[in-house]
C-alpha atoms as a PDB file:
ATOM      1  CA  UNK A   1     -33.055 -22.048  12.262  1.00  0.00           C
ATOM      2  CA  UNK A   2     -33.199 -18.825  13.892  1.00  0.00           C
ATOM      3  CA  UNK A   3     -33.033 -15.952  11.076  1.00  0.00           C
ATOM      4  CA  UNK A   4     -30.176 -14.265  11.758  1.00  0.00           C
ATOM      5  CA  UNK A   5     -30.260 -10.485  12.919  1.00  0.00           C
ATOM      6  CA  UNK A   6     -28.972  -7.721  10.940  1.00  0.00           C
ATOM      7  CA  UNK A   7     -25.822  -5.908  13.254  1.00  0.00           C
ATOM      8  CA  UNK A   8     -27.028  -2.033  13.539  1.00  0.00           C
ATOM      9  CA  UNK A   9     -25.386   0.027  10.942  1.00  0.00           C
ATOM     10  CA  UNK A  10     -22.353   1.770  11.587  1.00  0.00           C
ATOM     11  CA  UNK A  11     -22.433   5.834  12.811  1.00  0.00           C
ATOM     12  CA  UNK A  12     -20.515   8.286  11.778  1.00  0.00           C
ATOM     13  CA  UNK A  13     -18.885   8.063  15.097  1.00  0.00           C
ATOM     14  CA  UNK A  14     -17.777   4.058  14.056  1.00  0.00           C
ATOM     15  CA  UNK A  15     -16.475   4.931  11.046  1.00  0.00           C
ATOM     16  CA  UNK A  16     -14.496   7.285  12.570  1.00  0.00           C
ATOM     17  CA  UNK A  17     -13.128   5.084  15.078  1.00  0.00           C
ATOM     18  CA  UNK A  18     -12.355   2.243  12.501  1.00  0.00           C
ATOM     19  CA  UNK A  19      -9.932   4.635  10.291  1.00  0.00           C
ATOM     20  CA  UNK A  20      -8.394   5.571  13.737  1.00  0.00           C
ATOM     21  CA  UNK A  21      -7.667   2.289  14.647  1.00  0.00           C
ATOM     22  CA  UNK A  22      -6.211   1.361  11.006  1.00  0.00           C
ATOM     23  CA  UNK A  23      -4.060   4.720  11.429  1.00  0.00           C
ATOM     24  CA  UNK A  24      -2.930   3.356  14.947  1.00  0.00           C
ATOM     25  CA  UNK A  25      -2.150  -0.006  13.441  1.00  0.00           C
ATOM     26  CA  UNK A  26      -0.157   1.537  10.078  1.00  0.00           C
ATOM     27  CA  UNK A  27       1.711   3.684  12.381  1.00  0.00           C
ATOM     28  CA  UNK A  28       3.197   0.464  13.999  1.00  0.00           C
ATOM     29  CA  UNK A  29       3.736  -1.025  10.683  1.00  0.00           C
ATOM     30  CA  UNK A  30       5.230   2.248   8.932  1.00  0.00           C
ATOM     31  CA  UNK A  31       7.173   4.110  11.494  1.00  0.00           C
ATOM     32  CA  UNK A  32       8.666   7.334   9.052  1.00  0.00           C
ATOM     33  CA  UNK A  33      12.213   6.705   8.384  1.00  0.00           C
ATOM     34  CA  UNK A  34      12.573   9.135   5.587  1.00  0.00           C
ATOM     35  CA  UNK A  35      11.575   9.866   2.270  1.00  0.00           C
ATOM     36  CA  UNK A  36      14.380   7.831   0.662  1.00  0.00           C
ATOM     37  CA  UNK A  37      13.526   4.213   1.738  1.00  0.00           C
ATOM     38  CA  UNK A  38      11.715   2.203  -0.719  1.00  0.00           C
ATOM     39  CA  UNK A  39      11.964  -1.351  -0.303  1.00  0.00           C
ATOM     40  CA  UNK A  40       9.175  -3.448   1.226  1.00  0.00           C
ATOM     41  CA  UNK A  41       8.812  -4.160   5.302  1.00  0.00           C
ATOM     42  CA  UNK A  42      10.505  -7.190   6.208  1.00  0.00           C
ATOM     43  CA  UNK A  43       7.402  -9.572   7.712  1.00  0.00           C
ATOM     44  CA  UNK A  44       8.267 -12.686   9.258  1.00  0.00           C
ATOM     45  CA  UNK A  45       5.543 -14.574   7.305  1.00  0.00           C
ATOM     46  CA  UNK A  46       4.944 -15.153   3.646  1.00  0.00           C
ATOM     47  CA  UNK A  47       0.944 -14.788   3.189  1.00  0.00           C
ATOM     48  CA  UNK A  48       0.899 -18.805   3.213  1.00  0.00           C
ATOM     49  CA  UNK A  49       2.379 -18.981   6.648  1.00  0.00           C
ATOM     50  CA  UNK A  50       0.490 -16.050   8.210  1.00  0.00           C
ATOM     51  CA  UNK A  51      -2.462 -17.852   8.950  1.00  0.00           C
ATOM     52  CA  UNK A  52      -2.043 -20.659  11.373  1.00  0.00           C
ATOM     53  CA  UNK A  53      -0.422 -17.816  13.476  1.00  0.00           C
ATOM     54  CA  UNK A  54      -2.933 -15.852  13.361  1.00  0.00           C
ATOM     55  CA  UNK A  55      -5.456 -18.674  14.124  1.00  0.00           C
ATOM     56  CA  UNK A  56      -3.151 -19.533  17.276  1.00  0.00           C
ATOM     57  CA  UNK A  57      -3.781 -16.193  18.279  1.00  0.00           C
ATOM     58  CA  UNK A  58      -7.702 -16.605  18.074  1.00  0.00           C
ATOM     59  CA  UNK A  59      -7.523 -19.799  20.631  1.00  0.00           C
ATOM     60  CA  UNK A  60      -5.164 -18.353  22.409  1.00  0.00           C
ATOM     61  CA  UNK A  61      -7.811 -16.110  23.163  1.00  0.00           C
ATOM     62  CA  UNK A  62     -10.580 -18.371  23.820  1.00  0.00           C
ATOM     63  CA  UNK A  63      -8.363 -20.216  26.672  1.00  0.00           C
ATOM     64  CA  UNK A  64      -8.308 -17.391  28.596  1.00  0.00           C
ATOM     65  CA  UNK A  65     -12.584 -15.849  28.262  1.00  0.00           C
ATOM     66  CA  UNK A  66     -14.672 -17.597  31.115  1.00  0.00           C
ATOM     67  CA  UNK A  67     -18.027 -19.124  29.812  1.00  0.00           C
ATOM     68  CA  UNK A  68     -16.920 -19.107  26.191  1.00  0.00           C
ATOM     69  CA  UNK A  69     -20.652 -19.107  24.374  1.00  0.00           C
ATOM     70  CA  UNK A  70     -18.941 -19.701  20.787  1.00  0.00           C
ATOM     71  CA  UNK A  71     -18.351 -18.060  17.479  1.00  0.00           C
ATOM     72  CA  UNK A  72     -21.428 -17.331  15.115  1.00  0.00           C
ATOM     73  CA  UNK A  73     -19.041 -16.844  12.280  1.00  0.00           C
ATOM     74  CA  UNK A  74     -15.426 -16.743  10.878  1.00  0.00           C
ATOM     75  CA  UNK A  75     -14.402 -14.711   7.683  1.00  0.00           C
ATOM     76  CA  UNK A  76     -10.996 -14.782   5.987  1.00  0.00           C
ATOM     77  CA  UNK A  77     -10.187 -11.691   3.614  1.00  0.00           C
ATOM     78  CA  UNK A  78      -7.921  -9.135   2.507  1.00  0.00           C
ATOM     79  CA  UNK A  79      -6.878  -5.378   2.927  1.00  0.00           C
ATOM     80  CA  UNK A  80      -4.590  -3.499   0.865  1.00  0.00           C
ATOM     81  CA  UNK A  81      -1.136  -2.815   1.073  1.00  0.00           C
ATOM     82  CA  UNK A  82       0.108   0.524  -0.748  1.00  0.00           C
ATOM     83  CA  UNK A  83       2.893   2.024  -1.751  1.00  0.00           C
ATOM     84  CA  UNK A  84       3.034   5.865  -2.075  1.00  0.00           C
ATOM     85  CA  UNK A  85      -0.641   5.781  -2.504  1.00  0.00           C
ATOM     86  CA  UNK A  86      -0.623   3.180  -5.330  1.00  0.00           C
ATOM     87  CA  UNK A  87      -1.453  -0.772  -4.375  1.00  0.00           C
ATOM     88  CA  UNK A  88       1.348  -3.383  -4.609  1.00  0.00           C
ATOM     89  CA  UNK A  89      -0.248  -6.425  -5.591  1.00  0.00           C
ATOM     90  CA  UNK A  90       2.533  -8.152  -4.299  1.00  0.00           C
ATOM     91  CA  UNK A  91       1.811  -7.605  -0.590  1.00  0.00           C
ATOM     92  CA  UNK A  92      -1.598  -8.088   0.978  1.00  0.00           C
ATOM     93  CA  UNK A  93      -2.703  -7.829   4.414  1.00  0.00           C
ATOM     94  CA  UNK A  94      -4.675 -10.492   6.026  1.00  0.00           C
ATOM     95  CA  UNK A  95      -7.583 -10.432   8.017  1.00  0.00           C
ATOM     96  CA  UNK A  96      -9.368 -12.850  10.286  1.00  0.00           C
ATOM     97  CA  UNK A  97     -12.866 -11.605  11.704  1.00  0.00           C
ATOM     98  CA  UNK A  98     -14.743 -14.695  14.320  1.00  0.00           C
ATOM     99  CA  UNK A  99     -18.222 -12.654  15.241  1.00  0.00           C
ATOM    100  CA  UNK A 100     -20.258 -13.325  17.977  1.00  0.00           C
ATOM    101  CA  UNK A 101     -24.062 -13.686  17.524  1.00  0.00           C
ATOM    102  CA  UNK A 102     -26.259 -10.391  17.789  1.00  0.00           C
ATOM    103  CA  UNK A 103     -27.592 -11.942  20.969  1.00  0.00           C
ATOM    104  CA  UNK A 104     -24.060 -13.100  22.225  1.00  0.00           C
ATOM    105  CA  UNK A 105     -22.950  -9.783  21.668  1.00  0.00           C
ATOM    106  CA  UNK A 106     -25.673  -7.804  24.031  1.00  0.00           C
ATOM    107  CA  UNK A 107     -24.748  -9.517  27.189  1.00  0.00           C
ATOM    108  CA  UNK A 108     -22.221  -8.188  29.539  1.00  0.00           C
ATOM    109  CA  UNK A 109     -20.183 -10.816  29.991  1.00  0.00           C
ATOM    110  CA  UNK A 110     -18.787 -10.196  26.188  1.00  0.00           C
ATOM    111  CA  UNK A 111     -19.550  -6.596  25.829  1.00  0.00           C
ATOM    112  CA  UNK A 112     -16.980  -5.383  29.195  1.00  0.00           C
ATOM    113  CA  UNK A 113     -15.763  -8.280  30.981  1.00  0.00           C
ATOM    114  CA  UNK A 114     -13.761  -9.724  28.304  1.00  0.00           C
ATOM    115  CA  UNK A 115     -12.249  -6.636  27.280  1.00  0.00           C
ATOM    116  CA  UNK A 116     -11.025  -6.667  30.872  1.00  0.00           C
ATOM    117  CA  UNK A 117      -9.583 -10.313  30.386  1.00  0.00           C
ATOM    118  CA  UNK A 118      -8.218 -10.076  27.190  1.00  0.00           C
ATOM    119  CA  UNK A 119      -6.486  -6.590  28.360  1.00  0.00           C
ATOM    120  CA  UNK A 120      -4.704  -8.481  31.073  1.00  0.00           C
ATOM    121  CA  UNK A 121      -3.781 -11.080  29.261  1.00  0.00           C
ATOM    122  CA  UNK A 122      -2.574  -9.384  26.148  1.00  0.00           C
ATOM    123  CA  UNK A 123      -0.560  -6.983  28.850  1.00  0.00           C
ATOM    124  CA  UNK A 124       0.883 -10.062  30.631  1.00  0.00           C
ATOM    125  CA  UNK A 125       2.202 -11.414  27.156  1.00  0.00           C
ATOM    126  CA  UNK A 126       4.287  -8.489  26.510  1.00  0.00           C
ATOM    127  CA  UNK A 127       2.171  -7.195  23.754  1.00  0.00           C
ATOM    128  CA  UNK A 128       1.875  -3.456  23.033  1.00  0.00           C
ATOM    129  CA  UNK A 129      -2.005  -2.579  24.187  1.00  0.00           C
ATOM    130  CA  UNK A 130      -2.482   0.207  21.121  1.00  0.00           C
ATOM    131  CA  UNK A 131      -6.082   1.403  21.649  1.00  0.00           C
ATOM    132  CA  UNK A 132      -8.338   0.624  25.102  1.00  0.00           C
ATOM    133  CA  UNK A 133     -11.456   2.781  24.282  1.00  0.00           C
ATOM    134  CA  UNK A 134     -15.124   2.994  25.553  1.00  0.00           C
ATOM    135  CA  UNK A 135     -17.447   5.276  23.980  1.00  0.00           C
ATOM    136  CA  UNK A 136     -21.075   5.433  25.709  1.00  0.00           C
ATOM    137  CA  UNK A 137     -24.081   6.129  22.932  1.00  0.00           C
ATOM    138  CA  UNK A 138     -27.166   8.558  22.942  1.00  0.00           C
ATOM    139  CA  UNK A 139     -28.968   5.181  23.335  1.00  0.00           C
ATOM    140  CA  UNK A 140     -27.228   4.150  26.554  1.00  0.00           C
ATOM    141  CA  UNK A 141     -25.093   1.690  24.758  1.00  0.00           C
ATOM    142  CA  UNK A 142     -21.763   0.992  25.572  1.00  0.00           C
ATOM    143  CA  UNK A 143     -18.860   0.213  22.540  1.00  0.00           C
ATOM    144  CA  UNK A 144     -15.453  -0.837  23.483  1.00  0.00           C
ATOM    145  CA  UNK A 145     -12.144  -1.356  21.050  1.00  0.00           C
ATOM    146  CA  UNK A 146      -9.037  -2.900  22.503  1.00  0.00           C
ATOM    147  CA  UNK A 147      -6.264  -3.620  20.043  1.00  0.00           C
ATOM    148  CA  UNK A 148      -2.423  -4.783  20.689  1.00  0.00           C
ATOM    149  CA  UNK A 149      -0.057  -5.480  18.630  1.00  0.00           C
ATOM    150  CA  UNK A 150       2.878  -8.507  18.824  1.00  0.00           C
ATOM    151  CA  UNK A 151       6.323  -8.453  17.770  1.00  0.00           C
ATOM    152  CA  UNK A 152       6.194 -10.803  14.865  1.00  0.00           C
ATOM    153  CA  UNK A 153       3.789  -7.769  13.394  1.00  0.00           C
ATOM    154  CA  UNK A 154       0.346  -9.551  13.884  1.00  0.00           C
ATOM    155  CA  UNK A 155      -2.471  -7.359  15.327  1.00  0.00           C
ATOM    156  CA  UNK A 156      -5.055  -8.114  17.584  1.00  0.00           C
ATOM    157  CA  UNK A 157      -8.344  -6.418  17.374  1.00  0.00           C
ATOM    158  CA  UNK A 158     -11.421  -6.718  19.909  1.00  0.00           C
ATOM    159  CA  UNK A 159     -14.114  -4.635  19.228  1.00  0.00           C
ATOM    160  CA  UNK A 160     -17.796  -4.117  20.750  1.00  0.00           C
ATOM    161  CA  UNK A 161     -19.800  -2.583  18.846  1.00  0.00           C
ATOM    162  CA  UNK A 162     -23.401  -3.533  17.225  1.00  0.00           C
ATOM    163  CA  UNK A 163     -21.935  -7.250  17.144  1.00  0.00           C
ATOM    164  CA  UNK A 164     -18.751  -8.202  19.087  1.00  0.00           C
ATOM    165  CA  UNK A 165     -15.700  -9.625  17.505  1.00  0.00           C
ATOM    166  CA  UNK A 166     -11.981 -10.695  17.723  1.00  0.00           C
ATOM    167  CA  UNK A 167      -9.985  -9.501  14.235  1.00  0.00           C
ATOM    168  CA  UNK A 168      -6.243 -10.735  13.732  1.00  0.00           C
ATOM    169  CA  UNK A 169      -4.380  -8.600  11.018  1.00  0.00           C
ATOM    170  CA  UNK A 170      -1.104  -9.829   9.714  1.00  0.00           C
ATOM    171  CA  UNK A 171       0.162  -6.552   8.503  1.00  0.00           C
ATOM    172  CA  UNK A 172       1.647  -6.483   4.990  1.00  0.00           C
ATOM    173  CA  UNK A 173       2.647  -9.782   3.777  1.00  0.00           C
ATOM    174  CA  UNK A 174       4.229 -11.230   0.706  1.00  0.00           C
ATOM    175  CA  UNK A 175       1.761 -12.409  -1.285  1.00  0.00           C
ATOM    176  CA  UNK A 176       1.716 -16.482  -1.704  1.00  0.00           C
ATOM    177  CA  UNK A 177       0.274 -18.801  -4.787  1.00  0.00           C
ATOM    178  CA  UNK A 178      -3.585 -19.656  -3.567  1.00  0.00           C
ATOM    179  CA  UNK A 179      -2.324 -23.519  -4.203  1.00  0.00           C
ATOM    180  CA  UNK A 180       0.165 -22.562  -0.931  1.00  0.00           C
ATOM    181  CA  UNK A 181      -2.591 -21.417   1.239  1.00  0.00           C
ATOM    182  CA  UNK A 182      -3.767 -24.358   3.695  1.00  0.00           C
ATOM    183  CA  UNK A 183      -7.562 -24.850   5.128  1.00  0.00           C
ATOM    184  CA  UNK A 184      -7.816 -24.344   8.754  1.00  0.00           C
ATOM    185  CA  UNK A 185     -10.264 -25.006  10.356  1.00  0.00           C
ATOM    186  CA  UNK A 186     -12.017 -22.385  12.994  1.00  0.00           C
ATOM    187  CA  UNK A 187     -12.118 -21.920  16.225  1.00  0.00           C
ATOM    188  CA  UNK A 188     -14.722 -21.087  19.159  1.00  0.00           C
ATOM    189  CA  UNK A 189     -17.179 -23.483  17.636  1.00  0.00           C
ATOM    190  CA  UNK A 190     -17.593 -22.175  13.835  1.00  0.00           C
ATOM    191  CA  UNK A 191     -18.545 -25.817  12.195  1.00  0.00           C
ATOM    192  CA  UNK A 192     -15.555 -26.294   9.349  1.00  0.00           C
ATOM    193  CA  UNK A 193     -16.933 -25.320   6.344  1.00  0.00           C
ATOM    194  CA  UNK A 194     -20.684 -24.713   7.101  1.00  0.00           C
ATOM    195  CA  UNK A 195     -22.388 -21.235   6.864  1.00  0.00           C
ATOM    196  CA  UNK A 196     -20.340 -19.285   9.041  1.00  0.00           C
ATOM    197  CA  UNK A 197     -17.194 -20.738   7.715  1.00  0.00           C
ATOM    198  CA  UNK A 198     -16.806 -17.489   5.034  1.00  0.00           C
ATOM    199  CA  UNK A 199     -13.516 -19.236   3.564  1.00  0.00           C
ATOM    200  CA  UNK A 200     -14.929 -20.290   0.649  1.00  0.00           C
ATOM    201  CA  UNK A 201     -13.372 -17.907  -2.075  1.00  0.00           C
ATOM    202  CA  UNK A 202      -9.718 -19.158  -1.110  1.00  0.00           C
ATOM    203  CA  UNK A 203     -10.701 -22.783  -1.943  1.00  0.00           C
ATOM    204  CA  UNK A 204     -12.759 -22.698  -4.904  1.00  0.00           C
ATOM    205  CA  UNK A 205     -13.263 -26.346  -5.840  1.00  0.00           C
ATOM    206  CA  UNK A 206     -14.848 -26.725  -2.078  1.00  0.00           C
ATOM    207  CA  UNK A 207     -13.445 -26.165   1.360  1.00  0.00           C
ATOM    208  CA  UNK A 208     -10.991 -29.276   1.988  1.00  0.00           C
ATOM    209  CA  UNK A 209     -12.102 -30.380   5.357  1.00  0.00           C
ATOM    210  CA  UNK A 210     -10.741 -32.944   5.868  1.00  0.00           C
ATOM    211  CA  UNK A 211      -7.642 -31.755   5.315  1.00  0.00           C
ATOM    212  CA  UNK A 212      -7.659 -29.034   7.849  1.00  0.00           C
ATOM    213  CA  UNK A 213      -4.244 -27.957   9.392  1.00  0.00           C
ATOM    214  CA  UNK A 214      -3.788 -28.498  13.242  1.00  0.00           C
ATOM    215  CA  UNK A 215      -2.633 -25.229  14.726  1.00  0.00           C
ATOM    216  CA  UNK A 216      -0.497 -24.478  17.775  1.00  0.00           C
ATOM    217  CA  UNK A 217      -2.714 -22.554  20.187  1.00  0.00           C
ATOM    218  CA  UNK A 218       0.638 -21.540  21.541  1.00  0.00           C
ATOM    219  CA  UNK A 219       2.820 -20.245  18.383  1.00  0.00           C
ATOM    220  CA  UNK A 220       3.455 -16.503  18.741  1.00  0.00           C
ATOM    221  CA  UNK A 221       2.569 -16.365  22.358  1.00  0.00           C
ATOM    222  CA  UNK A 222       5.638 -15.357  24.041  1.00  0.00           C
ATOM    223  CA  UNK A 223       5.966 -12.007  25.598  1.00  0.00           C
ATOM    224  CA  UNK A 224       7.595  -9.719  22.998  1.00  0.00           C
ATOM    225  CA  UNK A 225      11.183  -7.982  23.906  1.00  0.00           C
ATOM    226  CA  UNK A 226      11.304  -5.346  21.695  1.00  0.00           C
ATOM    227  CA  UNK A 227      10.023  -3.685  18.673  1.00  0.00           C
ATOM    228  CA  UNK A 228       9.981  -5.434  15.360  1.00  0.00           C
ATOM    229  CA  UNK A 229      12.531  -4.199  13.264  1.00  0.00           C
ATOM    230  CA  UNK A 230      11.393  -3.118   9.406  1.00  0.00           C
ATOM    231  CA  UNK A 231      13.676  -2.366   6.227  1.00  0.00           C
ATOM    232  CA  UNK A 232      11.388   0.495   5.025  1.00  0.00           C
ATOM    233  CA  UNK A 233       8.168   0.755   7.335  1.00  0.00           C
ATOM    234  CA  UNK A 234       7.363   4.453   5.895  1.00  0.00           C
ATOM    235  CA  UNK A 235       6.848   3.542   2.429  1.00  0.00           C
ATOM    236  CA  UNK A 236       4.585   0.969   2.729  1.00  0.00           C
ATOM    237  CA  UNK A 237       0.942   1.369   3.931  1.00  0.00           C
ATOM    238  CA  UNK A 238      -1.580  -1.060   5.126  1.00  0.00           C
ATOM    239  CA  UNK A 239      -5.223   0.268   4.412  1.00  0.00           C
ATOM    240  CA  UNK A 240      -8.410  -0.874   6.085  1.00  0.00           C
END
């Protein structure tokens, strides 16, 4: 087996960008209503029933890129949700990271022209493109981010950067009992609960295979009409 190449740290100029983009997305998510508003967003999916959504979205994705070389790797995990600056353990937002390999991610094919495909097609769906940015580097290197986000609140998230990869944020979610939370199994050629599989710490007494979930590449594909409507979108905010 190949060892496995270390991405290139992130600049100052990456760091940056990445609490940009999480500003971009919690502005969509917490629109200021006023001060007085305290109850929790309305989402459209309990944590439980977030994720085959979001994993629809990920092979929705692959249908469309042209050569598809695979995913090296696919990571489930968590980001805070806040309230006035203090946590709320009962919401959590989710996030799905597939990674291409280092050497996947140098060619050009993933580095610009899917950016171009997955703008056109995230466009044609009715989704709201949020950030299309290029940044060239001192070393000649190109980085791209292209997010969009969907009415039912999901957020889409390619970035180019040392590695490439697609993320898929759910926003802030109730929070569901781990026992509620279904394996499913990856997409873009991650092998189900091998080494790249980073799903592990959801299913602690082994990842269930064979009992993988079949997902609707299709669910939550429709072209948006309008903006999703929240209860109290200022007061609560989700942190990367």
């Amino acid at each position: 087996m190949n060892e496995r190449l270390a991405p290139d740290p992130p600049s100052r100029r990456e760091v940056v960008l990445l609490i940009a983009v999480a500003a971009a997305f919690a502005a969509t998510s917490c629109t200021t209503l006023g001060d007085a508003m305290d109850s929790p967003p309305e989402s459209e999916y309990t944590q439980a029933e977030a994720y085959a959504p979001m994993e629809a979205a990920v092979a929705d994705a692959i249908d469309v890129l042209p050569e598809f070389p695979g995913f090296e790797r696919r990571l489930w995990r968590e980001l805070v949700c806040s309230h006035n600056g203090v946590d709320d353990p009962d919401y959590t937002n989710i996030e799905i990271v597939y990674e291409f390999s280092p050497q996947n991610s140098e060619s050009d094919l993933v580095r610009k022209q899917y950016v171009d495909v997955l703008r056109e097609h995230w466009t044609a769906l009715g989704y709201e493109i949020t950030l299309d940015k290029s940044d060239e580097l001192s070393n000649g290197r190109v980085d791209r981010d292209l997010s969009a986000d969907r009415e039912d609140g999901i957020h889409l998230w390619y970035s180019v950067w040392g590695l490439a990869a697609l993320t898929v944020q759910s926003g802030c979610v109730p929070v569901s009992d781990s026992s509620d939370i279904e394996y499913i199994s990856p997409a873009g050629g991650v092998e189900p609960g091998g080494e790249g599989d980073v799903v592990g710490e959801y299913f602690p007494d082994g990842i269930p295979t064979d009992q993988a979930v079949a997902i609707d590449p299709f669910v939550g594909t429709q072209a948006a009409t309008g903006p999703i409507h929240f209860d109290s979108p200022d007061s609560y905010d989700g942190l990367i």
